[in-house]
Protein backbone atom coordinates (compact mmCIF):
# COMPACT_ATOMS: atom_id res chain seq x y z
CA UNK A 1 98.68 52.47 19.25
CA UNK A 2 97.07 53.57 22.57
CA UNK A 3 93.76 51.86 23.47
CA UNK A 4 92.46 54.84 24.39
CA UNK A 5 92.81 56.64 21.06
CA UNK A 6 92.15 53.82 18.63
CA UNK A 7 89.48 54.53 16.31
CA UNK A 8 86.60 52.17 17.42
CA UNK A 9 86.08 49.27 14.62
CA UNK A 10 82.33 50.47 14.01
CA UNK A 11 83.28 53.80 13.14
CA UNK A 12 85.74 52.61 10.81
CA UNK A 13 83.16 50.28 8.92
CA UNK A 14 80.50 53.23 8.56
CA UNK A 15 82.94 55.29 7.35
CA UNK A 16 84.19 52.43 4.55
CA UNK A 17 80.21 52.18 3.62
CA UNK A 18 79.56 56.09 3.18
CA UNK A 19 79.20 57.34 0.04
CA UNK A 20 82.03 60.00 -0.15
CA UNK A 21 84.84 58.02 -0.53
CA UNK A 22 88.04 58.21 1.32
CA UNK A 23 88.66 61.85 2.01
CA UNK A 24 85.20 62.26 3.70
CA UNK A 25 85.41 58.85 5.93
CA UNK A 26 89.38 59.84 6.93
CA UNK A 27 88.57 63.56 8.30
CA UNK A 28 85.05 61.40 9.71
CA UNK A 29 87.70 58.70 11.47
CA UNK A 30 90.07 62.01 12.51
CA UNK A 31 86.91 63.86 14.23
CA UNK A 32 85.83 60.76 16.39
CA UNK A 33 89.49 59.91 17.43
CA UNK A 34 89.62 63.58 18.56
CA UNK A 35 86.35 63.43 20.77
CA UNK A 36 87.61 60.06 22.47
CA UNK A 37 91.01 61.57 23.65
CA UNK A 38 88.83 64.59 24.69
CA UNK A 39 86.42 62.57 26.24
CA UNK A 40 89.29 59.99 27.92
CA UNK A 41 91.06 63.26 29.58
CA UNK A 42 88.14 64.80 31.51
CA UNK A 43 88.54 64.04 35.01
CA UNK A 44 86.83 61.38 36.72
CA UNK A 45 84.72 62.74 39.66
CA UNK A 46 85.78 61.56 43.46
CA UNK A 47 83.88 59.13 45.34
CA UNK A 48 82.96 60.24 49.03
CA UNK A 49 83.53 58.06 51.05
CA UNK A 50 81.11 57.84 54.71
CA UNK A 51 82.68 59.71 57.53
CA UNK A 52 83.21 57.49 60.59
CA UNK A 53 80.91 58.42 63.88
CA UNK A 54 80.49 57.30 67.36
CA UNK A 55 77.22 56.39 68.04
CA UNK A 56 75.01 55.37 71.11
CA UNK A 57 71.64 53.60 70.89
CA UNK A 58 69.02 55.63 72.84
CA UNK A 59 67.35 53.07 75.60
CA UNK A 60 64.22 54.62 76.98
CA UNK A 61 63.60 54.69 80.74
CA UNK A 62 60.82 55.74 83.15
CA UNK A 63 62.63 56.13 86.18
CA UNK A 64 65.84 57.82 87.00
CA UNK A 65 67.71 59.11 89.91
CA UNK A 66 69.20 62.41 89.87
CA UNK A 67 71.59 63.95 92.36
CA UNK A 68 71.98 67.68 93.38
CA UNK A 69 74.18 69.11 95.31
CA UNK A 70 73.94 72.06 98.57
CA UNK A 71 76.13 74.28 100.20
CA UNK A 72 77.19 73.97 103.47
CA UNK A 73 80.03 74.95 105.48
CA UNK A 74 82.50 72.79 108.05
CA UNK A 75 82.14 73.39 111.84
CA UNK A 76 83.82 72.40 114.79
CA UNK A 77 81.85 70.44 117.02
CA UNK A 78 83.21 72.99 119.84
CA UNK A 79 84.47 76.09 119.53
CA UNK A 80 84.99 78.55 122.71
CA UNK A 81 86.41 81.79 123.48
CA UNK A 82 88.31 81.46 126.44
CA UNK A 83 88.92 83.81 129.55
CA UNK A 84 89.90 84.57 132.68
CA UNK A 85 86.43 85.03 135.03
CA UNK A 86 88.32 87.58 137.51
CA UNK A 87 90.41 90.91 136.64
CA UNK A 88 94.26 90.87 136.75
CA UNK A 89 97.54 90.98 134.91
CA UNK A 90 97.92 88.81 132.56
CA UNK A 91 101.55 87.18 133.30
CA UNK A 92 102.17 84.26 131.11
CA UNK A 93 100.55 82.77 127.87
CA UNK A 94 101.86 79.06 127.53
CA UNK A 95 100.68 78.80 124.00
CA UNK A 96 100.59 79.56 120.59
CA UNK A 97 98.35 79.49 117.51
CA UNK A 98 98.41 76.11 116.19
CA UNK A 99 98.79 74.21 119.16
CA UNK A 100 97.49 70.69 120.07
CA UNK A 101 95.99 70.86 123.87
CA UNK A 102 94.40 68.61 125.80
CA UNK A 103 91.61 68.58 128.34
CA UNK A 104 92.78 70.27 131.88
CA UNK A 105 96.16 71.60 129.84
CA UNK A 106 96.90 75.29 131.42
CA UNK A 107 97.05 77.72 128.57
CA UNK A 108 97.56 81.16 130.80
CA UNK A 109 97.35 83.05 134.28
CA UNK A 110 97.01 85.93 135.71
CA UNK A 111 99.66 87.73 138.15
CA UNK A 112 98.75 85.74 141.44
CA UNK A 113 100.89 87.51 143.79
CA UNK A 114 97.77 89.02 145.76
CA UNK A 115 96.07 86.24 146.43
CA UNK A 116 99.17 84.43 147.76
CA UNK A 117 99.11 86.98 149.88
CA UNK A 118 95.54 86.97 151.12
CA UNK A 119 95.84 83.27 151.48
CA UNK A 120 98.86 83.73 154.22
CA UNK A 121 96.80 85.93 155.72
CA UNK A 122 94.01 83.78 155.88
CA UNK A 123 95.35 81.01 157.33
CA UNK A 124 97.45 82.96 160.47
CA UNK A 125 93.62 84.32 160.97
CA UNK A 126 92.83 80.89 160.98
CA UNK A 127 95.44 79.69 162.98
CA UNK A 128 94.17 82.51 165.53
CA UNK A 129 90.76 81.39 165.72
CA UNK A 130 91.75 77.97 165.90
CA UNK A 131 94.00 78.75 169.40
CA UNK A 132 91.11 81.05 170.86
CA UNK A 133 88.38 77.76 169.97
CA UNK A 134 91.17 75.54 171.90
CA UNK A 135 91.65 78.33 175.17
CA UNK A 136 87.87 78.34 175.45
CA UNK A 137 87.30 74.97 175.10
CA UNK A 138 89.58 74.30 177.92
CA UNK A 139 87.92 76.83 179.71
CA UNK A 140 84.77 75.82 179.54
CA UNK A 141 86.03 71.67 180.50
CA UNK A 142 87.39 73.97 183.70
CA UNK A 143 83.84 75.74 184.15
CA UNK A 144 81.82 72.47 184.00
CA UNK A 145 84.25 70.75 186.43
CA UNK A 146 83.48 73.36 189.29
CA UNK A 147 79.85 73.67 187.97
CA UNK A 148 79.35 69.72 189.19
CA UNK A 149 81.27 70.40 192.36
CA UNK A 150 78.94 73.35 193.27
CA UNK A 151 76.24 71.07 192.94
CA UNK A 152 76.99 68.61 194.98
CA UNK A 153 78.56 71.17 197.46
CA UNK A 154 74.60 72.94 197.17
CA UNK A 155 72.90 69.49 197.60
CA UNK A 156 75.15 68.93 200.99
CA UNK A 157 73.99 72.82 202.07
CA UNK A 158 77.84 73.45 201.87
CA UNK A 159 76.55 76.72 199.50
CA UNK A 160 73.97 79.18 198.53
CA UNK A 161 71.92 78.77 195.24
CA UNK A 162 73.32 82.00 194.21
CA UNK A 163 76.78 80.65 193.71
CA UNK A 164 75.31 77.79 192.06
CA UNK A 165 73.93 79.85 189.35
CA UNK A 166 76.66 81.85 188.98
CA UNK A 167 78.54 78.80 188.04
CA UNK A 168 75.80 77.53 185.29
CA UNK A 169 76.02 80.83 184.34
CA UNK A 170 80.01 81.20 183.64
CA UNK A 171 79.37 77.73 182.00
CA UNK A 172 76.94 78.53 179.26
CA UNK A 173 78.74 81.97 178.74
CA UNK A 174 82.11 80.03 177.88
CA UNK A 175 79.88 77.23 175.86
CA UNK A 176 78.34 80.39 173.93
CA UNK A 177 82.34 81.70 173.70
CA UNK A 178 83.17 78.24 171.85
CA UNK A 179 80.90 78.26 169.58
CA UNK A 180 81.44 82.18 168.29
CA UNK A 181 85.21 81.41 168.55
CA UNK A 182 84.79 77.71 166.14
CA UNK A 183 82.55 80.49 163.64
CA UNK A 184 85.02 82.67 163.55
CA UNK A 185 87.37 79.14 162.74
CA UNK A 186 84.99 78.54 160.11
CA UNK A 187 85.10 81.67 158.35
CA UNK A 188 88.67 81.90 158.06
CA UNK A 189 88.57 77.95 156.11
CA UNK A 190 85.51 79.30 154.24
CA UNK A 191 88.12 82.34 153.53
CA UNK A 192 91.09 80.22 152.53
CA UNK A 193 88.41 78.06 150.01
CA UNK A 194 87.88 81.21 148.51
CA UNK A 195 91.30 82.30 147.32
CA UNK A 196 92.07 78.91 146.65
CA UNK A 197 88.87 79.02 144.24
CA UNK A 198 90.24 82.79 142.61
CA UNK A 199 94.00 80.84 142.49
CA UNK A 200 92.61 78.09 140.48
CA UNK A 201 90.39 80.69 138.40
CA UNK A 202 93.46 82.76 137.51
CA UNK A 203 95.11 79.73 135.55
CA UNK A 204 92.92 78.89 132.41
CA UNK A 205 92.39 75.83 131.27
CA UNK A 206 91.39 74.07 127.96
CA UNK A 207 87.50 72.84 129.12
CA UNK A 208 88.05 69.95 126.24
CA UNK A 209 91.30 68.96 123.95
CA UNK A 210 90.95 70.89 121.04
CA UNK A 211 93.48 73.58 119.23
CA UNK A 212 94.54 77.11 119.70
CA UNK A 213 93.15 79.23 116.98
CA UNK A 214 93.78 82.57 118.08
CA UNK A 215 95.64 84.22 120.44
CA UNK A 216 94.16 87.85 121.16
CA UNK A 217 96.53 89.01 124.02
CA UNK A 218 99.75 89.30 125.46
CA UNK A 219 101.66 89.14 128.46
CA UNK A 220 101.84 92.30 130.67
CA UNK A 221 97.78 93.15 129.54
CA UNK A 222 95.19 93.93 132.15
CA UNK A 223 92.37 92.18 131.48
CA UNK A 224 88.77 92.27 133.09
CA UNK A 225 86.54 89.30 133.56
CA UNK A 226 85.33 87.85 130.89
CA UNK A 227 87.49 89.51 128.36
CA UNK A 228 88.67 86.71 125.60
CA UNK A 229 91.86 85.84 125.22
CA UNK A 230 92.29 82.25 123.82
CA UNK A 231 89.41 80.48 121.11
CA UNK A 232 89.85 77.23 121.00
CA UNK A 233 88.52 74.66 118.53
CA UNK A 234 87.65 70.90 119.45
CA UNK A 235 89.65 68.24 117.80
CA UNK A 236 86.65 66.05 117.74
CA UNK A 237 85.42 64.83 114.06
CA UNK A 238 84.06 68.14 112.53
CA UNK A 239 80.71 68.40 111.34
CA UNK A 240 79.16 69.92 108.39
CA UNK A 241 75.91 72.37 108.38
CA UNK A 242 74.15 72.55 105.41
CA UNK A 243 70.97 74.35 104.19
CA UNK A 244 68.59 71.68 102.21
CA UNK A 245 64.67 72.05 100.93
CA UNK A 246 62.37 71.12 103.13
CA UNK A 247 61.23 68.07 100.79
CA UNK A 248 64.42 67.36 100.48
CA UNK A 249 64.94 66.72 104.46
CA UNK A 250 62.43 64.85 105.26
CA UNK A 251 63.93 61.58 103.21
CA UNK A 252 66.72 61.58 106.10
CA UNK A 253 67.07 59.90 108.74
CA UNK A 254 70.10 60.15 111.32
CA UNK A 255 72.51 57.42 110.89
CA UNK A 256 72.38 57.96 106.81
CA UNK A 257 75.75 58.37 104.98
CA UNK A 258 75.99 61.01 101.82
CA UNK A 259 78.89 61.46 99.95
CA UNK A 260 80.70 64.95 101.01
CA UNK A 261 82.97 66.71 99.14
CA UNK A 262 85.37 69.73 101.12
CA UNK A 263 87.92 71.03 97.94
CA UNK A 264 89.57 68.16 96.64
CA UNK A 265 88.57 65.60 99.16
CA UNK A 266 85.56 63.29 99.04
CA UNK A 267 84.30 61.89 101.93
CA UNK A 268 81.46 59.94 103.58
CA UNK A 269 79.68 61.87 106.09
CA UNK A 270 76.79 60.22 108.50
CA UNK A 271 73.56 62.55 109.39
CA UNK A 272 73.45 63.20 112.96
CA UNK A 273 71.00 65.59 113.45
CA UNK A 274 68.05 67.31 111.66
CA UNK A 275 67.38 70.97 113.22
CA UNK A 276 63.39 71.58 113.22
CA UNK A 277 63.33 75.09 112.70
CA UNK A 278 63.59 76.49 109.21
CA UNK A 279 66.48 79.17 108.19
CA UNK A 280 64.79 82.43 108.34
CA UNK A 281 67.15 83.83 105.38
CA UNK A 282 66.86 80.92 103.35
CA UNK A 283 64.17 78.64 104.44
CA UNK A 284 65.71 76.07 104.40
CA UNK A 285 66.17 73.01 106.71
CA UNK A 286 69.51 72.70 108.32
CA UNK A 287 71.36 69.20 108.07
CA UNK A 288 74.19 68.17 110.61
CA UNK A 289 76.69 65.96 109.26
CA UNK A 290 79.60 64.33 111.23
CA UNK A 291 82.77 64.44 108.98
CA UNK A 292 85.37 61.29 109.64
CA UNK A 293 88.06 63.25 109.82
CA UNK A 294 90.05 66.09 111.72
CA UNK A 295 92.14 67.73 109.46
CA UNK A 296 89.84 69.94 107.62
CA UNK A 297 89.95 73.61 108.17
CA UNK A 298 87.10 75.21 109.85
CA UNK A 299 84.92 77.42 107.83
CA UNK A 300 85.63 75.47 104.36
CA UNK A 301 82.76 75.06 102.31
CA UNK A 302 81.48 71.70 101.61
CA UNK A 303 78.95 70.10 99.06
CA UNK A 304 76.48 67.73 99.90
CA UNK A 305 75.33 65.41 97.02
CA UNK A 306 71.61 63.64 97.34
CA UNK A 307 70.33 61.49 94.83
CA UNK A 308 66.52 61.45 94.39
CA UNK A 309 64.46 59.17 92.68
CA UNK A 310 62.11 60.41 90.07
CA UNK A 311 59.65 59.67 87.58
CA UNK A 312 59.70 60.34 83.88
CA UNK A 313 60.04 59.28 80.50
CA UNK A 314 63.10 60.44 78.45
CA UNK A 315 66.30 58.97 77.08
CA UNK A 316 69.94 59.24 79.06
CA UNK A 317 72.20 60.18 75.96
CA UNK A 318 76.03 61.97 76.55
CA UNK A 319 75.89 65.47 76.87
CA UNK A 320 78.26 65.95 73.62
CA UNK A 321 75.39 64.53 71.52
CA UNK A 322 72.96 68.31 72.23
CA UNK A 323 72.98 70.37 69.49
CA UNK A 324 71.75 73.87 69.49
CA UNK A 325 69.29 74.47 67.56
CA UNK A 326 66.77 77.43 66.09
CA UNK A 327 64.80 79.34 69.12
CA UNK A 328 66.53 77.88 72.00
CA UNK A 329 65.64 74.38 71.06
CA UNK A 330 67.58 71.21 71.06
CA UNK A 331 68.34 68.95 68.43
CA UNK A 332 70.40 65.36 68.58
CA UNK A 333 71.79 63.90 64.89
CA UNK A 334 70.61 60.23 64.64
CA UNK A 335 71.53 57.56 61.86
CA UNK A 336 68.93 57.66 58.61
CA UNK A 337 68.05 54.58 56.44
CA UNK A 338 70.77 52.64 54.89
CA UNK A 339 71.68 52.87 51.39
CA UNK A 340 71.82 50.31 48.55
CA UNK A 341 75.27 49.41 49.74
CA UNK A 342 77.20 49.43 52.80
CA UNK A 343 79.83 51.69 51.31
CA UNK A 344 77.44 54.58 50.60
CA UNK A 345 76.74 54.81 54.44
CA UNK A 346 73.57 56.05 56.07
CA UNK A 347 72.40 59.85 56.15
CA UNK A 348 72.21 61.68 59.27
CA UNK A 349 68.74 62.95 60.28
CA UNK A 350 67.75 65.71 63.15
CA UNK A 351 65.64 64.55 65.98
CA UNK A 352 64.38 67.48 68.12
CA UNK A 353 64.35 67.17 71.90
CA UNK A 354 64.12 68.83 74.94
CA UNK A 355 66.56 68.31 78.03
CA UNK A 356 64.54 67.19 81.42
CA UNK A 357 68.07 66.88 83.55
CA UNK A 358 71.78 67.14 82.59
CA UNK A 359 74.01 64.86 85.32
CA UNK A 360 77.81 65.11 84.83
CA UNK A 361 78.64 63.88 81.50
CA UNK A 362 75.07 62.81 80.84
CA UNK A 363 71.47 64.18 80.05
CA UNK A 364 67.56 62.74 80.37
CA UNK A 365 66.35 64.48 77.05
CA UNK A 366 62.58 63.57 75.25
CA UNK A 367 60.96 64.56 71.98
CA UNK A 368 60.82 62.94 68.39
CA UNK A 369 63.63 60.46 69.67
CA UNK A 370 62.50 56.69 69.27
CA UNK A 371 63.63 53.92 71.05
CA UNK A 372 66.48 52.20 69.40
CA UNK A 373 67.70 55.23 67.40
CA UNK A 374 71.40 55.24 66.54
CA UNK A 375 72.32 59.02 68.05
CA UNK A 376 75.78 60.54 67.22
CA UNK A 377 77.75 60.85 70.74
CA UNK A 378 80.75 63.25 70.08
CA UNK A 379 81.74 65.20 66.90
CA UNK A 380 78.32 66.66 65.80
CA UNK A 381 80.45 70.11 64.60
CA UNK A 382 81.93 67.84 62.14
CA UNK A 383 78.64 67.49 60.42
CA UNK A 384 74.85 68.33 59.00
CA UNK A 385 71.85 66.64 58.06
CA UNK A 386 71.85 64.74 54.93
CA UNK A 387 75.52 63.75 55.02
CA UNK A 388 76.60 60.42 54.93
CA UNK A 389 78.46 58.70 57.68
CA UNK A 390 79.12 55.45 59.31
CA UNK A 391 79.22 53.58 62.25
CA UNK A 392 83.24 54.21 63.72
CA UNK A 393 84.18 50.58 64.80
């Protein structure tokens, strides 16, 4: 017979002892065997067992450094628009957008035709005024000669004083000759300088090595002076402008390094200059930062990061540990009491708090925390106050 529906030994003594005899104590013995198989069936109920957690222990701290980030944008350190200072034809660009020039590298000129032209010109006036200075000068060497002669011909009696004086007279007319003809000598050079000057001003040249980032005209256009043609950006390190509170600005100092980032890339940028006037948009203090590098492109916008240090009570505790809770407050799940036995787990208990900072993955939160509280880190959809959990290994 099955163990579980034996009649129990006591129930078969009382039923020997009662008074009715057999029949009575054999229905009696039928009726208990029937509530033990009844009772032997019902299901036993499940035991629950804790659900595993990560948890982090909430260390208090009265100090903390926080970093925020601005918005600035990348700038060349020089960036010009380039053109010719006289009028002309423009007859030959020697570059293209994209290109790498250096300092003194011709990038255009203008139709120079004309001023070859005036320049031969020039110099056979030169040439000119260069003979007549030599004919007069040799003139005049004549004039003196017979000057001296008359004098000692007047000091002998040989001659009047009248044709001495005409002959100091030729003389300082010739001397006055020479020096109008070596004036006229001078203005033809002074001339020649200046077409030489318009020549080299109808070839432009890059004023510092840089590269070509736009090309606004072509050959065969007339351009005026002044007109742009060429902008060209310096291939010097690139800086970085960017708008900061004035609080914020006066904790730098030129020389500092912040971490930069442009897109993808993070860099190290040093402060070289704090502007003193204040943004009249924004007011804010602008920031110049020298970039180590030359491959960025102009105009990208870049974030500066500054860490401040501040003071404040409040836990750090992961960001996946906040809860939302009733009237836009904040709630964090922490570990209750223990219960008689390890395997029953501990129940999970709402702390309210109130976040002071979030930083990346992480937030300064205070309220009814207390130091040393286990908190839940991750998973808090998975459960409610009053369940039981456990510490995940």
């Amino acid at each position: 017979m099955d163990s579980a529906t034996a009649t129990p030994p006591a129930l078969l003594s009382a039923l020997r002892r009662t008074r009715w005899g057999p029949p009575i104590a054999i229905a009696a013995a039928a009726a208990g065997l029937a509530i033990a198989v009844a009772v032997s069936r019902q299901p036993r109920p499940q035991v629950q067992r804790p659900l595993p957690v990560a948890v982090v222990t909430a260390q208090p701290v009265s100090r903390f450094l926080t970093s925020r980030d601005y918005t600035g944008e990348v700038v060349a350190g020089r960036s010009s628009s380039l053109g010719f200072e006289l009028p002309g034809t423009l007859e030959r660009v020697l570059v293209e957008e994209g290109d790498r020039v250096v300092a003194g590298q011709p990038l255009a000129h203008l139709d120079r035709r004309r001023l070859r032209a005036q320049r031969q010109q020039s110099l056979a006036q030169r040439d000119v005024a260069v003979a007549a200075v030599e004919e007069v000068r040799q003139q005049l060497i004549l004039a003196e000669l017979q000057r001296d002669r008359r004098r000692r011909l007047h000091a002998q009696g040989a001659i009047s004083r009248e044709d001495l004086d005409q002959q100091i007279h030729g003389s300082a007319a010739l001397r006055s000759r020479l020096v109008q003809a070596e004036a006229q000598v001078d203005d033809a050079e002074a001339r020649l300088r200046q077409i030489d000057v318009d020549l080299a001003r109808s070839v432009l040249v890059a004023p510092f090595t840089g590269t070509v980032s736009r090309r606004r005209l072509d050959e065969g256009v007339v351009v005026s002076g002044g007109q742009a043609l060429i902008t060209l950006v310096e291939a010097a390190p690139l800086e970085v402008r960017v708008g900061v509170p004035p609080d914020a600005a006066r904790d730098l100092r030129p020389g500092q390094r912040h971490p930069v980032r442009v897109g993808d890339r993070r860099l190290r940028a040093s402060v070289s200059a704090l502007l003193p006037e204040l943004d009249a948009g924004s007011r804010t203090a602008t920031v110049v930062l020298r970039l180590p590098a030359e491959d960025l492109p102009v105009g990208a916008t870049a974030r500066l990061s500054l860490r401040h240090s501040e003071t404040g009570a409040g836990f750090w505790l992961p960001t996946t540990a906040l809860v939302a809770a009733e009237r836009g407050l904040w709630s964090v799940y922490v570990l209750g009491p223990a219960g008689p036995s390890p395997e029953q787990g501990r129940q999970v208990v709402r702390r309210l708090v109130d976040p002071l900072h979030t930083e990346g993955d992480r937030s300064l939160v205070r309220g009814t925390l207390r130091p040393g509280d286990q908190v839940i880190a991750a998973g808090t959809h998975r459960v409610v106050p009053g369940v039981r959990v456990t510490e995940a290994p």
